[in-house]
N, C-alpha and C. Protein backbone atom coordinates (compact mmCIF):
# COMPACT_ATOMS: atom_id res chain seq x y z
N UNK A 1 -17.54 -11.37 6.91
CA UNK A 1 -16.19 -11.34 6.44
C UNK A 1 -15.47 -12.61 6.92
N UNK A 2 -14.76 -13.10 5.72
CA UNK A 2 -13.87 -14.49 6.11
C UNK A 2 -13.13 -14.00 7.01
N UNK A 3 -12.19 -15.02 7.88
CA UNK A 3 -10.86 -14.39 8.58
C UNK A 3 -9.94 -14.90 7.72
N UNK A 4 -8.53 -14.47 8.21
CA UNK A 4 -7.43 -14.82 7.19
C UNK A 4 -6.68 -15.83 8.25
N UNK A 5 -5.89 -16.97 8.08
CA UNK A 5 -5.34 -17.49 8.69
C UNK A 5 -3.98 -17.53 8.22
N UNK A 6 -2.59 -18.03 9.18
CA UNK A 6 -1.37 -17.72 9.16
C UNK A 6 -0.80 -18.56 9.32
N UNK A 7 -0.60 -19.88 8.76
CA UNK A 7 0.30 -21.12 8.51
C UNK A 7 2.31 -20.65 8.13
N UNK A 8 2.67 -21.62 9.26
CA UNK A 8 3.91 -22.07 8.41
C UNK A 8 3.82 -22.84 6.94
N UNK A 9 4.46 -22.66 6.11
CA UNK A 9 4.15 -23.48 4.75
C UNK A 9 4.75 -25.03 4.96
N UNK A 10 4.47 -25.73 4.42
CA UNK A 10 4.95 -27.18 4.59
C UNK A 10 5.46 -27.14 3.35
N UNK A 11 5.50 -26.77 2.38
CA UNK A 11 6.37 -26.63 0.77
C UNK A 11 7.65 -26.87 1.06
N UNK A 12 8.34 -27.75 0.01
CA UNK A 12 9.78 -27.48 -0.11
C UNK A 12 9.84 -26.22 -1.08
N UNK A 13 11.64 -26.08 -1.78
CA UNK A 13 11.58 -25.28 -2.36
C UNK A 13 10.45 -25.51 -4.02
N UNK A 14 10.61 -26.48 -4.66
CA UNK A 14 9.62 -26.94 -5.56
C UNK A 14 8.46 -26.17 -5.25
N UNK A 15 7.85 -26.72 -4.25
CA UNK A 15 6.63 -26.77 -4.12
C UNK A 15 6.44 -24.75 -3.29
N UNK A 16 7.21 -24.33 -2.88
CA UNK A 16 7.46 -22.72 -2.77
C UNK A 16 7.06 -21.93 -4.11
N UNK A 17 7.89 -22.50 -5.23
CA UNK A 17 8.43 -21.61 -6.34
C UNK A 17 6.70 -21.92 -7.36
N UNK A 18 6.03 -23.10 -7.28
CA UNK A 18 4.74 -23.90 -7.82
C UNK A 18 4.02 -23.16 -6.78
N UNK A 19 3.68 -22.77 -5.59
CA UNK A 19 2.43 -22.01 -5.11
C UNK A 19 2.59 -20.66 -5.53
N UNK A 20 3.64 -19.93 -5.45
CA UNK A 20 4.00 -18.40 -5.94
C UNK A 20 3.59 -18.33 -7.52
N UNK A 21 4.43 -18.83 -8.27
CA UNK A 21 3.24 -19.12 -9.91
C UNK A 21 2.16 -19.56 -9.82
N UNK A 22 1.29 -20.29 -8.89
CA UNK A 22 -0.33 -20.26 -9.44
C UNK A 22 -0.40 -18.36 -8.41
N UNK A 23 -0.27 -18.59 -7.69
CA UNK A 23 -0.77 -16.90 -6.96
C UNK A 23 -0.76 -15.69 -8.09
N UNK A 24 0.28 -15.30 -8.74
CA UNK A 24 0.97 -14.74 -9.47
C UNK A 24 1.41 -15.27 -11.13
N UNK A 25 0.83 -15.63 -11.54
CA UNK A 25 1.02 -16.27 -13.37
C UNK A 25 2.00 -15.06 -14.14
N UNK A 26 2.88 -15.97 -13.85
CA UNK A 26 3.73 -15.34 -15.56
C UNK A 26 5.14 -14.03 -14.80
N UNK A 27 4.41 -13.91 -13.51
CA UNK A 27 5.44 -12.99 -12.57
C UNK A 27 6.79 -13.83 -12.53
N UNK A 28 6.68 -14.84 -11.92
CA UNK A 28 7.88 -15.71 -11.52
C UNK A 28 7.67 -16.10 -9.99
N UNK A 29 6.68 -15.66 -9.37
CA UNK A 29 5.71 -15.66 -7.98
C UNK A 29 6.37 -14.11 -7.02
N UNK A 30 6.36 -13.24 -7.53
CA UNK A 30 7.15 -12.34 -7.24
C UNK A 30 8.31 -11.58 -7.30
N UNK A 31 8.01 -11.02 -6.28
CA UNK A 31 9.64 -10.07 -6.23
C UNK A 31 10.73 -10.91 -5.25
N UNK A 32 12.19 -10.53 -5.82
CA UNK A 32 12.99 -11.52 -5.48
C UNK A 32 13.06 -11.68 -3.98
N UNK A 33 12.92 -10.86 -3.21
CA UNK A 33 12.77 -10.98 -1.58
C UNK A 33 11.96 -11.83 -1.16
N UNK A 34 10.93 -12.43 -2.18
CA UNK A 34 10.38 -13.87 -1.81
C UNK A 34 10.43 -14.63 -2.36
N UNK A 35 11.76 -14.95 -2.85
CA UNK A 35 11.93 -16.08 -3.78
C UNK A 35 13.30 -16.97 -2.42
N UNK A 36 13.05 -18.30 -3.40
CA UNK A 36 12.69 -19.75 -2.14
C UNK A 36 14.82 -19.20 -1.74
N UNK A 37 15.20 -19.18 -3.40
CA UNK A 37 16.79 -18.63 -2.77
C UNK A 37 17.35 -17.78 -2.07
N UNK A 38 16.75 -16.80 -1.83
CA UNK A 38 16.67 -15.58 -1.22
C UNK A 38 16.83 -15.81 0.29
N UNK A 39 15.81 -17.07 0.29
CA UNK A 39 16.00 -16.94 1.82
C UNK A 39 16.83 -18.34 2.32
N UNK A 40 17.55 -18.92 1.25
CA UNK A 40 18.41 -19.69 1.85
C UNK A 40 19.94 -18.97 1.76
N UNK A 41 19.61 -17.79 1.34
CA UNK A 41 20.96 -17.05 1.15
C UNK A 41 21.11 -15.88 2.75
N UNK A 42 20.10 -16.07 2.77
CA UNK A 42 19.51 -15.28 4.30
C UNK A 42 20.04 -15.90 5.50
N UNK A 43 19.47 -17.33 5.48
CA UNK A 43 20.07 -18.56 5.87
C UNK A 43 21.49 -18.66 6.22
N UNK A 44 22.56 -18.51 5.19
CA UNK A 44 23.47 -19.06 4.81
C UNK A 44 24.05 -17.46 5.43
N UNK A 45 23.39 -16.47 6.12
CA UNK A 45 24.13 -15.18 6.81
C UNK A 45 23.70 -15.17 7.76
N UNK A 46 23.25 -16.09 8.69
CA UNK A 46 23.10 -16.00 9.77
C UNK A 46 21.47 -15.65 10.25
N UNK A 47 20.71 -15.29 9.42
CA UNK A 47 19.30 -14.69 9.61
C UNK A 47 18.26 -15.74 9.71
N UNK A 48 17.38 -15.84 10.62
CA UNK A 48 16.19 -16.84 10.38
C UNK A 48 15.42 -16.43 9.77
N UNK A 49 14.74 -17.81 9.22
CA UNK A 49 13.47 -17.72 7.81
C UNK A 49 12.52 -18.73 8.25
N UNK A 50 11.09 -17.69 7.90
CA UNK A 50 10.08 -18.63 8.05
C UNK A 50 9.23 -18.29 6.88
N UNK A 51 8.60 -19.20 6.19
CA UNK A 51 7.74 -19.33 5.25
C UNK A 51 6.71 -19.95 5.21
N UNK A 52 5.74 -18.74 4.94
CA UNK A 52 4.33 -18.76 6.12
C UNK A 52 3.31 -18.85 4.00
N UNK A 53 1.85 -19.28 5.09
CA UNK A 53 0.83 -19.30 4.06
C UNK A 53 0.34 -18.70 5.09
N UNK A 54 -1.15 -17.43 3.86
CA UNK A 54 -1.71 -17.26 4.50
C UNK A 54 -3.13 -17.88 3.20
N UNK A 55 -4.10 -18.31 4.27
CA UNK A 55 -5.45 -18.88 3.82
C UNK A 55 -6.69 -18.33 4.14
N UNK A 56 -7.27 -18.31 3.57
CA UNK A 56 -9.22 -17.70 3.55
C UNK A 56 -9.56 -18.80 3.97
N UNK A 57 -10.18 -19.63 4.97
CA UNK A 57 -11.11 -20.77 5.07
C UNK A 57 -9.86 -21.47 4.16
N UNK A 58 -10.48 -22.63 3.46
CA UNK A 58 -9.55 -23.63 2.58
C UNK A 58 -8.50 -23.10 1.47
N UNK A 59 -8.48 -21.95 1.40
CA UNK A 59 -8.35 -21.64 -0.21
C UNK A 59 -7.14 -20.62 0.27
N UNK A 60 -5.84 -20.66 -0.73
CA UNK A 60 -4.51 -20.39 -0.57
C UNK A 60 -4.52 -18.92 -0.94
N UNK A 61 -4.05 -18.18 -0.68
CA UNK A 61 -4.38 -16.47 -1.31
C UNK A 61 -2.97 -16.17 -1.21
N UNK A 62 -2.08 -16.25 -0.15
CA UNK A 62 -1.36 -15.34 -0.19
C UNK A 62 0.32 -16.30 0.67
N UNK A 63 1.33 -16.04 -0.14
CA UNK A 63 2.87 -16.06 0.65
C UNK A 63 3.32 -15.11 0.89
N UNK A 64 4.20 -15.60 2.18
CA UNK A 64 5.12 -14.69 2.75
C UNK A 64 6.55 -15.50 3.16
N UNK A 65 7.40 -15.19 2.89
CA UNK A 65 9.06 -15.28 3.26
C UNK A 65 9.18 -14.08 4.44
N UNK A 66 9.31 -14.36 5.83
CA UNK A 66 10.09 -13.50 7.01
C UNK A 66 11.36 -13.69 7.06
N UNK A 67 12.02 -12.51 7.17
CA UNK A 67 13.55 -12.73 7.22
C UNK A 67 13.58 -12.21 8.97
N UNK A 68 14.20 -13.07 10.29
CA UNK A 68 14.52 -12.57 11.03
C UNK A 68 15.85 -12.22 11.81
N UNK A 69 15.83 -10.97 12.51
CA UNK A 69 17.48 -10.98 12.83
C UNK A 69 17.31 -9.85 14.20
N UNK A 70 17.54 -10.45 15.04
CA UNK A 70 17.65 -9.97 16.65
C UNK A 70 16.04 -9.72 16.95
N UNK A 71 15.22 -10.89 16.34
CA UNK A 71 13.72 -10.59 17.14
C UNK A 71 12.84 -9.44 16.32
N UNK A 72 13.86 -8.85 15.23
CA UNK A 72 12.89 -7.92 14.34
C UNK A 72 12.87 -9.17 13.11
N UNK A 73 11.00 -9.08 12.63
CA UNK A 73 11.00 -9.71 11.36
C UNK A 73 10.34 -9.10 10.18
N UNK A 74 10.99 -9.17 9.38
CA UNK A 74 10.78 -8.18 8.14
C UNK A 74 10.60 -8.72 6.75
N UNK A 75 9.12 -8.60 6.24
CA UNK A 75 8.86 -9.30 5.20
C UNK A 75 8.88 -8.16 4.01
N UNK A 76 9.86 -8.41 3.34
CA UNK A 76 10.35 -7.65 1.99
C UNK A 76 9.90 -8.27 0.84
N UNK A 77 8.61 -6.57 0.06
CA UNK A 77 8.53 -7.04 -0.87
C UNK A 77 7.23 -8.33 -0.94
N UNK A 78 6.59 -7.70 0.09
CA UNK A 78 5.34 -8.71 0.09
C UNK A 78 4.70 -8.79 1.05
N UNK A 79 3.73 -9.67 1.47
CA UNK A 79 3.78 -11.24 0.77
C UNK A 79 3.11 -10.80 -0.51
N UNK A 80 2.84 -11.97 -1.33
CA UNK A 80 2.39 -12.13 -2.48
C UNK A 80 1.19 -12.19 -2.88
N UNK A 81 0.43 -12.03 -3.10
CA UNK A 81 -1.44 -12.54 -3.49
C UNK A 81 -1.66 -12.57 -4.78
């Protein structure tokens, strides 16, 4: 069995909204709790955001958007695969 690994994403928002459509075709790369605005609106209330990849060996499988707030982090609505 591969392991899964757990990257911060280096994506801007572009490049967020372009990995979620190849993961997901024709969805929009998900549900809105991981969409790139979502969490600058998160942002913009005081909450920290991290936007993580997760990878098989080389190969991209899966996003996640964490919303955090007093040390609890809560990924809504995903991640994506």
């Amino acid at each position: 069995m591969k392991t899964l690994d757990v990257f911060d994403s280096p994506c801007d928002s572009a490049g967020w909204e372009l990995a979620g459509e190849a993961l997901v075709p024709g969805a929009g790369g998900g549900a809105l709790q991981q969409d790139w605005a979502y969490g600058v609106i998160a942002a913009g209330a005081g909450r920290r955001v991290r936007r993580l990849e997760i990878r098989q060996g080389t190969e991209r499988i899966g996003l996640a958007q964490a919303i955090g707030r007093r040390g609890l982090w809560l990924i809504s609505r995903g991640p994506v695969f």
